[in-house]
Protein backbone atom coordinates (compact mmCIF):
# COMPACT_ATOMS: atom_id res chain seq x y z
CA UNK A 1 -21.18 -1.19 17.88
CA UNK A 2 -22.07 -4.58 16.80
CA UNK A 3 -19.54 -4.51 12.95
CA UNK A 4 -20.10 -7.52 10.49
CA UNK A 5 -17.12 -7.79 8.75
CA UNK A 6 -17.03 -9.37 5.56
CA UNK A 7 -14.25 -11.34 3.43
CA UNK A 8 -13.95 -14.61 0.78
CA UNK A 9 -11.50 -16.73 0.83
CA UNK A 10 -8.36 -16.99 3.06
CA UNK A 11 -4.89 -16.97 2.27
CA UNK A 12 -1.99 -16.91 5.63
CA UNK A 13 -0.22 -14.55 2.99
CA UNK A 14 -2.54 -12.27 2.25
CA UNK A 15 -2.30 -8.55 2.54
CA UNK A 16 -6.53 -8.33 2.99
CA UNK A 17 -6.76 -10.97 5.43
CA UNK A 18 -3.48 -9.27 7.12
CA UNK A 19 -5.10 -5.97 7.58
CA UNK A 20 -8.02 -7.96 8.43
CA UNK A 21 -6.39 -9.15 11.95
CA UNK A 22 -5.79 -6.11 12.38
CA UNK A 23 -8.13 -4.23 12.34
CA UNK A 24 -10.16 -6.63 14.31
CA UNK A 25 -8.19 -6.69 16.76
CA UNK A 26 -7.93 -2.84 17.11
CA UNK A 27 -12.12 -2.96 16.96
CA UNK A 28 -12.17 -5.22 19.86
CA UNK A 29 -9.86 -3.94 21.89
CA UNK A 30 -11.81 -0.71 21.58
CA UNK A 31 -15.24 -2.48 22.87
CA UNK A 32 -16.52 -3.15 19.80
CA UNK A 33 -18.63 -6.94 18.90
CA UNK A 34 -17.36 -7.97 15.44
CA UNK A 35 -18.50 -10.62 13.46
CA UNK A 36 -16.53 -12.13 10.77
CA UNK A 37 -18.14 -13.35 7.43
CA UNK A 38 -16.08 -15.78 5.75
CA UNK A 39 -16.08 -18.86 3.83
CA UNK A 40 -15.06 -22.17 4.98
CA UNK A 41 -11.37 -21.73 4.31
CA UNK A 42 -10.48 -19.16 7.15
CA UNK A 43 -9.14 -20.84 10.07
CA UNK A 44 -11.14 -20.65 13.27
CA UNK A 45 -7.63 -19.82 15.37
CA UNK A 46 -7.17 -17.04 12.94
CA UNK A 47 -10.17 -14.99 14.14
CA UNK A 48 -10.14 -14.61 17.87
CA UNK A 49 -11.73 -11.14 17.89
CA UNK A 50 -15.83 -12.26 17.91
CA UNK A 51 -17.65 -14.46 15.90
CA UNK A 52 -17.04 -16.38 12.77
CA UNK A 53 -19.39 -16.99 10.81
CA UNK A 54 -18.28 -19.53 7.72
CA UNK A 55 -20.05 -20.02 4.85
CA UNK A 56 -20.07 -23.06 1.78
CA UNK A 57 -21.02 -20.39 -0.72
CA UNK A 58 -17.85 -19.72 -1.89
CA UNK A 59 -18.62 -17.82 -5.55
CA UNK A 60 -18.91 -14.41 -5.60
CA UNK A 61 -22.88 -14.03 -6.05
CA UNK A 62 -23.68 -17.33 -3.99
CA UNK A 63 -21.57 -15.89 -0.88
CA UNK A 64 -22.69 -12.38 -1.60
CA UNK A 65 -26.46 -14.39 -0.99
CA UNK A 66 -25.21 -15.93 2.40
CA UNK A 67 -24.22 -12.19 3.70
CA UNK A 68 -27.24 -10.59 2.83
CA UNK A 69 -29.38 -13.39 4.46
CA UNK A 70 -27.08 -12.97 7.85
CA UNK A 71 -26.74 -9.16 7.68
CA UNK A 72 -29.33 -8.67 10.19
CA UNK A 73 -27.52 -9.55 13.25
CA UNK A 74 -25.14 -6.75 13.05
CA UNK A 75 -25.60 -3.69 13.19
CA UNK A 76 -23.00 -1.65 10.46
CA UNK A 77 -21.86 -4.30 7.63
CA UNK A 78 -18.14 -3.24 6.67
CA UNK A 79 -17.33 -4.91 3.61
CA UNK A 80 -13.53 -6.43 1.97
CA UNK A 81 -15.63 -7.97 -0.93
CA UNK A 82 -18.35 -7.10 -3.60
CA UNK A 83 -21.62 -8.22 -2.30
CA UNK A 84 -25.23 -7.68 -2.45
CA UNK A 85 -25.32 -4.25 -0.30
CA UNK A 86 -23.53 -2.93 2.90
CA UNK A 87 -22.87 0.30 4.87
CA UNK A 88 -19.29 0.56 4.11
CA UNK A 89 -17.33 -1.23 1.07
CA UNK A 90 -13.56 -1.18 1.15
CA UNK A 91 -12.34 -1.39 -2.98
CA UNK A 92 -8.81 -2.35 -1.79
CA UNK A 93 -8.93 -4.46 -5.05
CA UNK A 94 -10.15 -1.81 -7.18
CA UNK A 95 -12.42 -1.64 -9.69
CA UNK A 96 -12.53 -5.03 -11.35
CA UNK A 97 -13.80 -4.02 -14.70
CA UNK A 98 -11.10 -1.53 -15.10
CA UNK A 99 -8.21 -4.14 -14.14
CA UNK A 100 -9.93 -6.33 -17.20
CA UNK A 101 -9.97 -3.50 -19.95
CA UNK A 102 -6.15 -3.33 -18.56
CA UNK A 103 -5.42 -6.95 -19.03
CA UNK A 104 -6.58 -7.41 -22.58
CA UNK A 105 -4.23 -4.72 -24.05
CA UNK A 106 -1.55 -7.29 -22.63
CA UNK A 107 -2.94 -10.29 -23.45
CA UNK A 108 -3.88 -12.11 -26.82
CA UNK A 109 -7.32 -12.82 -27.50
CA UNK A 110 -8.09 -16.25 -27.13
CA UNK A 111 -7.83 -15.58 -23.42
CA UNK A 112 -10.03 -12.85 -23.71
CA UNK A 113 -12.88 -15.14 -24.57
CA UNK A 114 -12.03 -17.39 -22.31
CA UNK A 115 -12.43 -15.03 -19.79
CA UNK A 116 -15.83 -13.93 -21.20
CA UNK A 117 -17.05 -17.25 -20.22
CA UNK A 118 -16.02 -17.22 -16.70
CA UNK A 119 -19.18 -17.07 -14.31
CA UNK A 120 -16.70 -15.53 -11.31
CA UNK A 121 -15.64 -12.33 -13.39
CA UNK A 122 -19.22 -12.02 -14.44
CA UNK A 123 -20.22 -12.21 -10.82
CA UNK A 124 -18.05 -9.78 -9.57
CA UNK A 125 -18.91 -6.69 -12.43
CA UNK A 126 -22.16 -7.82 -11.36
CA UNK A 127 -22.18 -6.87 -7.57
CA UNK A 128 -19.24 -4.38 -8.21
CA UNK A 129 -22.04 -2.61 -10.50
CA UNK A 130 -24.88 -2.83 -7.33
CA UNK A 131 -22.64 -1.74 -4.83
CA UNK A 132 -21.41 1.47 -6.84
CA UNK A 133 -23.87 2.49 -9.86
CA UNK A 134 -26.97 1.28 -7.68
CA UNK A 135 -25.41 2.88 -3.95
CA UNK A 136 -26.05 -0.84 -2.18
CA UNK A 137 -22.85 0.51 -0.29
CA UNK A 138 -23.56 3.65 1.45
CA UNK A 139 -20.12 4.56 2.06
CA UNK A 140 -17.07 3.56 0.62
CA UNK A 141 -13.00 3.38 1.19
CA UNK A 142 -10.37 3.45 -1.32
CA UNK A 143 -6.58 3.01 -0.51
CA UNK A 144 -5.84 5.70 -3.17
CA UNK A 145 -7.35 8.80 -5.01
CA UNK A 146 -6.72 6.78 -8.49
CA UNK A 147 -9.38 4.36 -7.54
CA UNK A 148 -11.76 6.79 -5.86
CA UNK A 149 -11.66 8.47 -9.75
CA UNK A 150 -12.06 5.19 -11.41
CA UNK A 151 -14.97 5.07 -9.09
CA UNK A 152 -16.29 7.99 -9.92
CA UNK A 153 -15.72 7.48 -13.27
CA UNK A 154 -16.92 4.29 -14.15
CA UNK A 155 -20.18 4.34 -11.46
CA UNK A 156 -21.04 8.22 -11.14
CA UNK A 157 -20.55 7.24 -7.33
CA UNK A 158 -21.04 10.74 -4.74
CA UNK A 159 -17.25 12.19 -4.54
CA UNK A 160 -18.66 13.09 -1.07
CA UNK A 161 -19.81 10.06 -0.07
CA UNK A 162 -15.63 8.50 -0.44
CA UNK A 163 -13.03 8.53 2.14
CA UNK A 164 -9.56 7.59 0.53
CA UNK A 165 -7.62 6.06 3.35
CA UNK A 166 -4.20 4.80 2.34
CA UNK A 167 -2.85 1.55 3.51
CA UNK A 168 -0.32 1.06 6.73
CA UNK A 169 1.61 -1.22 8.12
CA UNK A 170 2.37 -2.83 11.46
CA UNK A 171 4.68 -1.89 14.37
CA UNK A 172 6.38 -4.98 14.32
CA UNK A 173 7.48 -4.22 10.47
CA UNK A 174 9.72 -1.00 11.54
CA UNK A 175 11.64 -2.78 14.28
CA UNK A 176 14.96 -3.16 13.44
CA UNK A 177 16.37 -6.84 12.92
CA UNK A 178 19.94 -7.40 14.77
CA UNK A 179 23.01 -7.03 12.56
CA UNK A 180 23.89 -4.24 9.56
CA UNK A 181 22.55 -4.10 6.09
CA UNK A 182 25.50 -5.49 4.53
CA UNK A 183 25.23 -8.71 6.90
CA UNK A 184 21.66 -8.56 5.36
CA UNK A 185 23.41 -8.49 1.79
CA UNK A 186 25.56 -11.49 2.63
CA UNK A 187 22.43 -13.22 4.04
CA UNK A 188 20.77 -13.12 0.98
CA UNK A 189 23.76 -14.13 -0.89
CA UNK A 190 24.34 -10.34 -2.43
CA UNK A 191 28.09 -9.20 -2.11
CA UNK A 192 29.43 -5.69 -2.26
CA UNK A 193 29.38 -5.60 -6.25
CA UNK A 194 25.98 -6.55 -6.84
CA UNK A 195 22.98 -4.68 -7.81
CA UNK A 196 20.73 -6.36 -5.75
CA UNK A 197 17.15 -5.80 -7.28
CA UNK A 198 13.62 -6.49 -5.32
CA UNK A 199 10.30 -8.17 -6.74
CA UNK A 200 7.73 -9.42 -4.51
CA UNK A 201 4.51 -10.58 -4.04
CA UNK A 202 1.57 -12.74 -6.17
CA UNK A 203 0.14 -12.34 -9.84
CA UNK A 204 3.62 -12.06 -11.68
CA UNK A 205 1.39 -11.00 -14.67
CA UNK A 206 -0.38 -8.16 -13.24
CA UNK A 207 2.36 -6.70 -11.16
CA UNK A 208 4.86 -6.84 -14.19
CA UNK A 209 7.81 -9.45 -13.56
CA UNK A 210 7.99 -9.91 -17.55
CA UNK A 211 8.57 -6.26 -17.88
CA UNK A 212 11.21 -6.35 -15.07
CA UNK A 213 13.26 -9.11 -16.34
CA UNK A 214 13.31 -7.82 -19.93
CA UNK A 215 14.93 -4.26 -18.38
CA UNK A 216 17.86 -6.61 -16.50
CA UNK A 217 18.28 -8.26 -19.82
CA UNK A 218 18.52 -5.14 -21.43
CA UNK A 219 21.02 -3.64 -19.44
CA UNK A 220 23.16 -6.37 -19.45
CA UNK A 221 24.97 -5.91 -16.33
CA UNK A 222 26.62 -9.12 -14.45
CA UNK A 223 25.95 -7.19 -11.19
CA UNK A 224 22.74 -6.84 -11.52
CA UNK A 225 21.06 -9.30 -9.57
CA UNK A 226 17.08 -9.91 -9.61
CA UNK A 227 15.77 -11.30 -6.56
CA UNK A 228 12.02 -12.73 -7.12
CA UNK A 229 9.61 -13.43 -3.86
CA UNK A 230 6.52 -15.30 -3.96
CA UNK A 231 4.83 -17.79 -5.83
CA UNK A 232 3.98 -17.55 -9.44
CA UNK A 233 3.97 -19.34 -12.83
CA UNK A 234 7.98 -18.88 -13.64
CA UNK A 235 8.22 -18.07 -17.40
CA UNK A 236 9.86 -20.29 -19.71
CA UNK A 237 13.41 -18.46 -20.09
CA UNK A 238 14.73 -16.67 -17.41
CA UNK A 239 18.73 -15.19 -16.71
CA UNK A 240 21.10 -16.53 -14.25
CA UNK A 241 21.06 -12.83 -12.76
CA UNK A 242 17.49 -13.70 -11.86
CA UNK A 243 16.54 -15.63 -8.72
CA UNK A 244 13.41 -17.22 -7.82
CA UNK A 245 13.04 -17.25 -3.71
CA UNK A 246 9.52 -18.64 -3.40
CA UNK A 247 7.97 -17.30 -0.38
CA UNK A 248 9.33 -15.06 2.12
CA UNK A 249 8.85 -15.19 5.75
CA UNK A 250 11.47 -11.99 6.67
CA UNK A 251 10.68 -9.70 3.89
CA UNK A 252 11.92 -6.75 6.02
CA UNK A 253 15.78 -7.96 5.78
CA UNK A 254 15.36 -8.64 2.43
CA UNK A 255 13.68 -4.86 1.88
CA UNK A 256 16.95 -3.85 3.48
CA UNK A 257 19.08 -5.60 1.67
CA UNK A 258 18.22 -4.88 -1.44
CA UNK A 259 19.27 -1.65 -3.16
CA UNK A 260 15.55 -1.13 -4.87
CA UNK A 261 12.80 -2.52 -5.13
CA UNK A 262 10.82 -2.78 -8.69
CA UNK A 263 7.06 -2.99 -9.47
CA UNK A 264 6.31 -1.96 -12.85
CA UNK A 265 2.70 -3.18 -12.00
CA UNK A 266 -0.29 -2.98 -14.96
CA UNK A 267 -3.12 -2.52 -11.93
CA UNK A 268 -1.92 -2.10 -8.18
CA UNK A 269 -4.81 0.05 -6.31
CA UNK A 270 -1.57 0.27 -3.47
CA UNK A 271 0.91 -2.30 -3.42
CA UNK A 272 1.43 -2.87 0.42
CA UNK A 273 4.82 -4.50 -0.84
CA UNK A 274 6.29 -1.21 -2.02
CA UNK A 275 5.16 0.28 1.43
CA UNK A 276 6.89 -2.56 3.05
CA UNK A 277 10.46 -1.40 0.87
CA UNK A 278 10.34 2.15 1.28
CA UNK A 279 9.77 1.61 5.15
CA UNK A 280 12.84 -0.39 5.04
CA UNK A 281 14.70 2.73 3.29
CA UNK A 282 14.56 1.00 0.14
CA UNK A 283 13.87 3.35 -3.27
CA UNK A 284 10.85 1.79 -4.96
CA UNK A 285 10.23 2.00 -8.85
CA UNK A 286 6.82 1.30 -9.99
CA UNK A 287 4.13 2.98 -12.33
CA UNK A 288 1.40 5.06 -12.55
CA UNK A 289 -1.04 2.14 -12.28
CA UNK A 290 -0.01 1.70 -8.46
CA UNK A 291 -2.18 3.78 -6.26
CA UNK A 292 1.41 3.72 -3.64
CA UNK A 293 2.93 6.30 -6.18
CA UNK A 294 0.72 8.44 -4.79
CA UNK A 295 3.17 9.60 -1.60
CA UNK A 296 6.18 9.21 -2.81
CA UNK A 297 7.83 12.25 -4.58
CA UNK A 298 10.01 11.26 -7.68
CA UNK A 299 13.92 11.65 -7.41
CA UNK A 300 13.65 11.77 -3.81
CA UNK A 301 11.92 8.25 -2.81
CA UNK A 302 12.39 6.64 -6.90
CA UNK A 303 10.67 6.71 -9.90
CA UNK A 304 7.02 6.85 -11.18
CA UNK A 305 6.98 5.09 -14.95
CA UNK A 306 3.85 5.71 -17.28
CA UNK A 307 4.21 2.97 -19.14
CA UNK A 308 5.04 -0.46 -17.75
CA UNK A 309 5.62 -1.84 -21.56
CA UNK A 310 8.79 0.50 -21.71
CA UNK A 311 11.73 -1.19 -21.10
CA UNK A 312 14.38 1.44 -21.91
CA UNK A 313 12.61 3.96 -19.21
CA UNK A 314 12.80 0.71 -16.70
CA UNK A 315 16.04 0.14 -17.66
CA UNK A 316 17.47 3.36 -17.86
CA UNK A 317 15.63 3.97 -14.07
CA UNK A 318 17.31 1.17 -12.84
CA UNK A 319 20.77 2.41 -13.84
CA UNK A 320 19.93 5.10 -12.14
CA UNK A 321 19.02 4.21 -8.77
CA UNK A 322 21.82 1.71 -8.86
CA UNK A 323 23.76 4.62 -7.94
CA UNK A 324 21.54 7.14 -5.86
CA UNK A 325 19.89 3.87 -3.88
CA UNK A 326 23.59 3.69 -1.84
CA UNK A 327 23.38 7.37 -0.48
CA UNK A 328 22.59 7.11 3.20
CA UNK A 329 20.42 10.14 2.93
CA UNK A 330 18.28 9.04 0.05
CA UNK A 331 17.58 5.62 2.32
CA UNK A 332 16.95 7.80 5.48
CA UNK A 333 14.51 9.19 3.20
CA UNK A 334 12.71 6.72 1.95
CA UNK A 335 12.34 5.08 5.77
CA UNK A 336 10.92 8.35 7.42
CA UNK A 337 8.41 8.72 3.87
CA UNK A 338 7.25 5.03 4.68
CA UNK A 339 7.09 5.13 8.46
CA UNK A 340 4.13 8.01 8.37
CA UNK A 341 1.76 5.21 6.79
CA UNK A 342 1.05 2.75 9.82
CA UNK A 343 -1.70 0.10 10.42
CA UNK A 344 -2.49 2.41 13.68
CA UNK A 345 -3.07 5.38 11.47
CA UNK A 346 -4.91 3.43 8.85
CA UNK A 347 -7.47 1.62 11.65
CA UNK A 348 -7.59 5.20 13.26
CA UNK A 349 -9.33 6.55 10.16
CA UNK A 350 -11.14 3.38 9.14
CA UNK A 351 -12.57 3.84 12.38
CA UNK A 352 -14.03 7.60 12.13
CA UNK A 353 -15.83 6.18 9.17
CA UNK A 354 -17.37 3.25 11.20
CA UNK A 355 -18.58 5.83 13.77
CA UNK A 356 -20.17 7.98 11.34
CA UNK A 357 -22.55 5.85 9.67
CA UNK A 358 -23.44 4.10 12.80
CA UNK A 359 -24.15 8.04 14.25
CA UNK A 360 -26.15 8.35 10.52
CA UNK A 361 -28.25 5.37 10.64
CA UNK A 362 -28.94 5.74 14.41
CA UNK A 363 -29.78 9.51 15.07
CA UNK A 364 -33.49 10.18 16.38
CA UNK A 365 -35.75 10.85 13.76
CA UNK A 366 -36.51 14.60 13.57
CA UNK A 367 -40.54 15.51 15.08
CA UNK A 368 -41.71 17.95 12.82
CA UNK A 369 -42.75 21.21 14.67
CA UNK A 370 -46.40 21.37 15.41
CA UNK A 371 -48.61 23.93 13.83
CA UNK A 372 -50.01 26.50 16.06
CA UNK A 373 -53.94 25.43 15.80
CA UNK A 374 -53.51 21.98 15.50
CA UNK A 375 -54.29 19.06 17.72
């Protein structure tokens, strides 16, 4: 099959433009010609799986333009981003519209006009609204059944016409790294007593770090320590029991490290961060709002919260887990859960999809039947 593949932006940190790689490499290695539409930020050595194809467009609708005007030398457009129209559309960001009726109940309302004004967010409800309400994407992928109902909810999209294909991870991720967890611990500067608490990954505000520090400060416990990674806007008063580690190249030994790891996220359609912990045996509390809290089972693998605001429930899960996250079998767990969810399975499945509307758009067009009499 000749694939377009489609995706704005580039970031070497990113979790799309990870699975990205990957999958392009898994296309290519199974015979397949991809095409990559980008803009002019990805990296040429970062796509050696086909073509690149760069664009200057780099807003939403001008980009979405570009594609459509370059569609035509592929044959099955497989989309990361809202655009004009496509065979297959990934929403691994969600629905956008939904994640901005979130974000106003938690934010005051001068930046909720501010955000009325800005042409990107516009842009994208735009296309989001083409692609799903008007069926410009024939097919679509969610990583998680709670955005294939927002989906259905919000756009009346065909239930049938959906494939929910969680997220996976690599190989490379469930290789062990040499020495035990507790020369992890001392690695990351955690000794026996400590509590050692996991955040990670980009948009602080979304994903809840407020919420997470407030439930430390709450408990009040000099072992507890809160270890931040990634980049974000720090906020203006923080505790010595938290710790800001800016980005994080070996986010496996710090998974195993730590004795939880905490997302009380407003809008995650699956946090491939939380995947990342519980492959590492690591208990992972998050909410409702994270399509990942779909496969784990509560008690067994941590805690699903409905309400990211409550800081007693955070709290009091966190006290919790403090002691239930340093039974062996609870870790064992927790790895075996997060080891069934692989990048090979995920590509696998992706794949089948592929295959299917190519079959679709390619099968002979039925003859009718001649009627005897006729010439």
């Amino acid at each position: 099959m000749k694939i377009g593949l489609v995706r704005r932006g580039f970031s070497r940190t990113g979790g799309a433009e990870s699975y990205l790689k990957r999958l392009g490499r898994a296309l290519s290695d199974a015979g397949h010609q991809l095409t990559l539409f980008a803009t002019e930020e990805w990296p040429a050595a970062e796509w050696p799986y086909g073509q690149l194809v760069r664009f200057k467009e780099s807003s939403p609708l001008g980009f979405a333009s570009a594609v459509a005007a370059a569609r035509h030398s592929v044959e099955i457009l497989f989309s990361l981003e809202r655009i004009l129209e496509c065979d297959c559309y990934r929403a691994g960001d969600g629905v956008h519209r939904v994640w901005l009726e979130k974000r106003e109940a938690f934010e005051p309302k001068w930046r909720k006009s501010l955000r009325f004004m800005n042409g990107k967010h516009n842009e994208l409800v735009e296309l989001e609204q083409g692609l799903l309400a008007e069926k410009k994407a024939t097919r679509v992928i969610t990583n998680s059944e709670m955005i294939k109902r927002q989906i259905i909810s919000e756009f009346n999209y065909p239930e049938a016409d959906i494939s929910v294909i969680y997220n996976g991870i690599a190989d490379t991720h469930f290789k062990k790294k040499p020495g035990s967890r507790w020369d992890h611990r001392y690695d990351w500067g955690l000794t026996d007593l400590d509590i050692g608490i996991l955040f990670a990954g980009s948009g602080w505000e979304r994903k809840g770090l407020r919420f997470a520090i407030d439930a430390v400060l709450k408990l009040n416990n000099r072992h507890i320590k809160l270890l931040v990674a990634g980049e974000g806007k720090k906020p203006p008063f923080t505790p010595k029991s938290v710790r800001f580690l800016g980005a994080v190249e070996d986010m496996h030994s710090l998974s195993v490290a730590a004795d939880m790891f905490v997302l009380p996220t407003l809008y995650d359609p699956f946090s491939n961060a939380c995947l990342e912990a519980l492959a590492a045996g690591t208990p992972v509390i998050t909410t409702i709002n994270n399509g990942f809290s779909e496969i784990i089972e509560p008690g067994v693998h941590g805690e699903i919260l409905k309400d990211p605001e409550d800081i007693p429930a955070l709290s009091d899960a966190i006290n919790r887990w403090s002691t239930l996250s340093q039974k062996l079998e609870i870790r064992a767990a927790c790895a075996e859960r997060g080891h069934e969810y692989t990048i090979e399975r995920n590509v696998a499945d992706t794949l089948k999809v592929l295959e299917q509307l190519y079959q679709e758009k390619h099968a002979p067009a039925e003859v009718p039947e001649a009627v005897p009499g006729e010439k």
